[in-house]
Protein backbone atom coordinates (compact mmCIF):
# COMPACT_ATOMS: atom_id res chain seq x y z
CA UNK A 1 11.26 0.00 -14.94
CA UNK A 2 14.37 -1.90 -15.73
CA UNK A 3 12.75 -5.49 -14.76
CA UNK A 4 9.74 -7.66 -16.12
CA UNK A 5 6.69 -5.85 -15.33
CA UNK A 6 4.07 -9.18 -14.05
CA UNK A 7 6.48 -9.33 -11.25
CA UNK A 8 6.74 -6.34 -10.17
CA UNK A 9 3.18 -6.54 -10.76
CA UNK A 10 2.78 -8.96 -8.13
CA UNK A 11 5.60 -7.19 -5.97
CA UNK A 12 3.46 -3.62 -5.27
CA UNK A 13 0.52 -5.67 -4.41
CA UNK A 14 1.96 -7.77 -1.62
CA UNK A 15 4.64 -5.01 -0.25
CA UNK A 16 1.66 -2.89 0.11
CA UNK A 17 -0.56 -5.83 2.00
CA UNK A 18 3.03 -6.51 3.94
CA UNK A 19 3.13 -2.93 5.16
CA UNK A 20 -0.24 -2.63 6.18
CA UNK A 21 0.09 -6.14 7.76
CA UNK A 22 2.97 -5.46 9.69
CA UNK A 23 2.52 -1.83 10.44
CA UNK A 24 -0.74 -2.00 12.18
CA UNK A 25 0.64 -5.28 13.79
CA UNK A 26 3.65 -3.39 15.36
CA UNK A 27 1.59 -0.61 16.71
CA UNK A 28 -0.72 -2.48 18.18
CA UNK A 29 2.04 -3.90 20.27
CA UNK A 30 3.18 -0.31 20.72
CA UNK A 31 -0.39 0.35 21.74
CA UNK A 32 -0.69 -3.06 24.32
CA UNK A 33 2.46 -2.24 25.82
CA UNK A 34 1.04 1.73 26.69
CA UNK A 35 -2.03 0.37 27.83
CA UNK A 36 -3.92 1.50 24.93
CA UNK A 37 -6.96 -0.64 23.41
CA UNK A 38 -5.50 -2.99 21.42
CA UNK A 39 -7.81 -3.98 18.28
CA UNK A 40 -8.90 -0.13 18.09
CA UNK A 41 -5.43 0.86 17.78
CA UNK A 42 -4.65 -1.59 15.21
CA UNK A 43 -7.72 -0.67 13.22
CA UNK A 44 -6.78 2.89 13.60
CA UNK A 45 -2.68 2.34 12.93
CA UNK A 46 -4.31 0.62 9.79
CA UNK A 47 -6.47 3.42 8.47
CA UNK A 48 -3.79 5.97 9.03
CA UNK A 49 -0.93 4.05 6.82
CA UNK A 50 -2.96 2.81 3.81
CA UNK A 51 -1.67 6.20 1.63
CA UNK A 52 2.38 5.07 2.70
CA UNK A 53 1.98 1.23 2.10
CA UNK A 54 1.04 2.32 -1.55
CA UNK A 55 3.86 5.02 -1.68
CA UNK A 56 6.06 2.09 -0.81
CA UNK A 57 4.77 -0.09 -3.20
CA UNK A 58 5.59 1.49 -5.57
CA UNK A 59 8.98 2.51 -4.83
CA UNK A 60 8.28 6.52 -4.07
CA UNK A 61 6.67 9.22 -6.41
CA UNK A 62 9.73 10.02 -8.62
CA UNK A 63 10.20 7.60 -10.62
CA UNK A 64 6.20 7.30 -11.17
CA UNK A 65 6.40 10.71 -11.60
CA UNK A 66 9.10 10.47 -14.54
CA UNK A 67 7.25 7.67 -15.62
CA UNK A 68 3.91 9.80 -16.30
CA UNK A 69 6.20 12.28 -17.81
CA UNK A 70 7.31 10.34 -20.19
CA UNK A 71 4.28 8.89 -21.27
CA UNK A 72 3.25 12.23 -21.44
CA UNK A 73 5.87 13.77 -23.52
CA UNK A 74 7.54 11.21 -25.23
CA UNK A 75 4.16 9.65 -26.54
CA UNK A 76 4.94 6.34 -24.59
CA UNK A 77 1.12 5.29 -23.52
CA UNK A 78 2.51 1.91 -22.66
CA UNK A 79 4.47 3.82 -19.51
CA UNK A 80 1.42 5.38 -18.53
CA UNK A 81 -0.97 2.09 -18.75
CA UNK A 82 2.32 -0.06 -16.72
CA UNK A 83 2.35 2.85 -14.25
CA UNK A 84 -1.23 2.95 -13.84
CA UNK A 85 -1.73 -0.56 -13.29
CA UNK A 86 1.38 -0.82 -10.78
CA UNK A 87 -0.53 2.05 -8.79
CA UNK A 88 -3.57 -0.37 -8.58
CA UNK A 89 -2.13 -2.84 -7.54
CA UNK A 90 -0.51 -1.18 -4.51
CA UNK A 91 -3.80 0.11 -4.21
CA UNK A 92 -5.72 -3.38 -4.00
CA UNK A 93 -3.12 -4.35 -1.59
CA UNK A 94 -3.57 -2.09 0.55
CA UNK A 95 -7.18 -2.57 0.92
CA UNK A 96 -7.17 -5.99 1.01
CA UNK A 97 -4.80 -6.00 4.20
CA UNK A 98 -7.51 -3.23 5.36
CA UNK A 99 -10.32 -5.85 4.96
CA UNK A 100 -8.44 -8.52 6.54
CA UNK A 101 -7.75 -6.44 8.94
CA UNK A 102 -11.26 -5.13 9.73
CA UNK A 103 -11.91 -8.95 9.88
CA UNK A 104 -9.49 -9.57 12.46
CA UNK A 105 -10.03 -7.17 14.64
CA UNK A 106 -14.24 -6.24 14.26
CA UNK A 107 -14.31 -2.90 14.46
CA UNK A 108 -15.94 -0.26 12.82
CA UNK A 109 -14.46 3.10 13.02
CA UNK A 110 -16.19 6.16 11.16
């Protein structure tokens, strides 16, 4: 966590939105050009890659990982509170690309 941490902040949120974005774009492509149903498979593609856009987000588990540790055994709480928050973040990304998605597309898989 070398750089400022507002924007990188910012930076998990919309790299997770971007990967949900574009990955459930892409495959629905994929999915028009097979003959498949087009907004099911996007609404699908999109349910199936939340957990990776946030993995992505936030830049793979080892350095959260060493990040907790730290926090953990060093006594550095402020690690664990940054790391925390970044994981949010890529988490509120990822379901706001979901929503928009689910917008777009208006369907309701359970």
């Amino acid at each position: 966590m070398d750089e400022a941490f507002f924007p990188t902040f910012f930076n998990c949120f919309f790299i997770a939105f971007g990967v949900m974005i574009g990955g459930s774009l892409i495959g629905g492509l994929a999915a028009f050009i097979t003959g498949e149903p087009l907004l099911t498979e996007i609404t699908k593609i999109g349910d199936r890659i939340r957990i990776w856009a946030i993995i992505a987000a936030i830049g793979g588990t080892f350095d959260t990982v060493y990040s907790f540790e730290r926090g953990f055994l060093d006594g550095g709480t402020k690690d664990i509170f940054k790391q925390f928050l970044l994981i949010l973040s890529a988490m509120g990304g990822a379901k706001s690309a979901a929503l928009i998605i689910s917008w777009l597309t208006q369907e309701y898989i359970s």
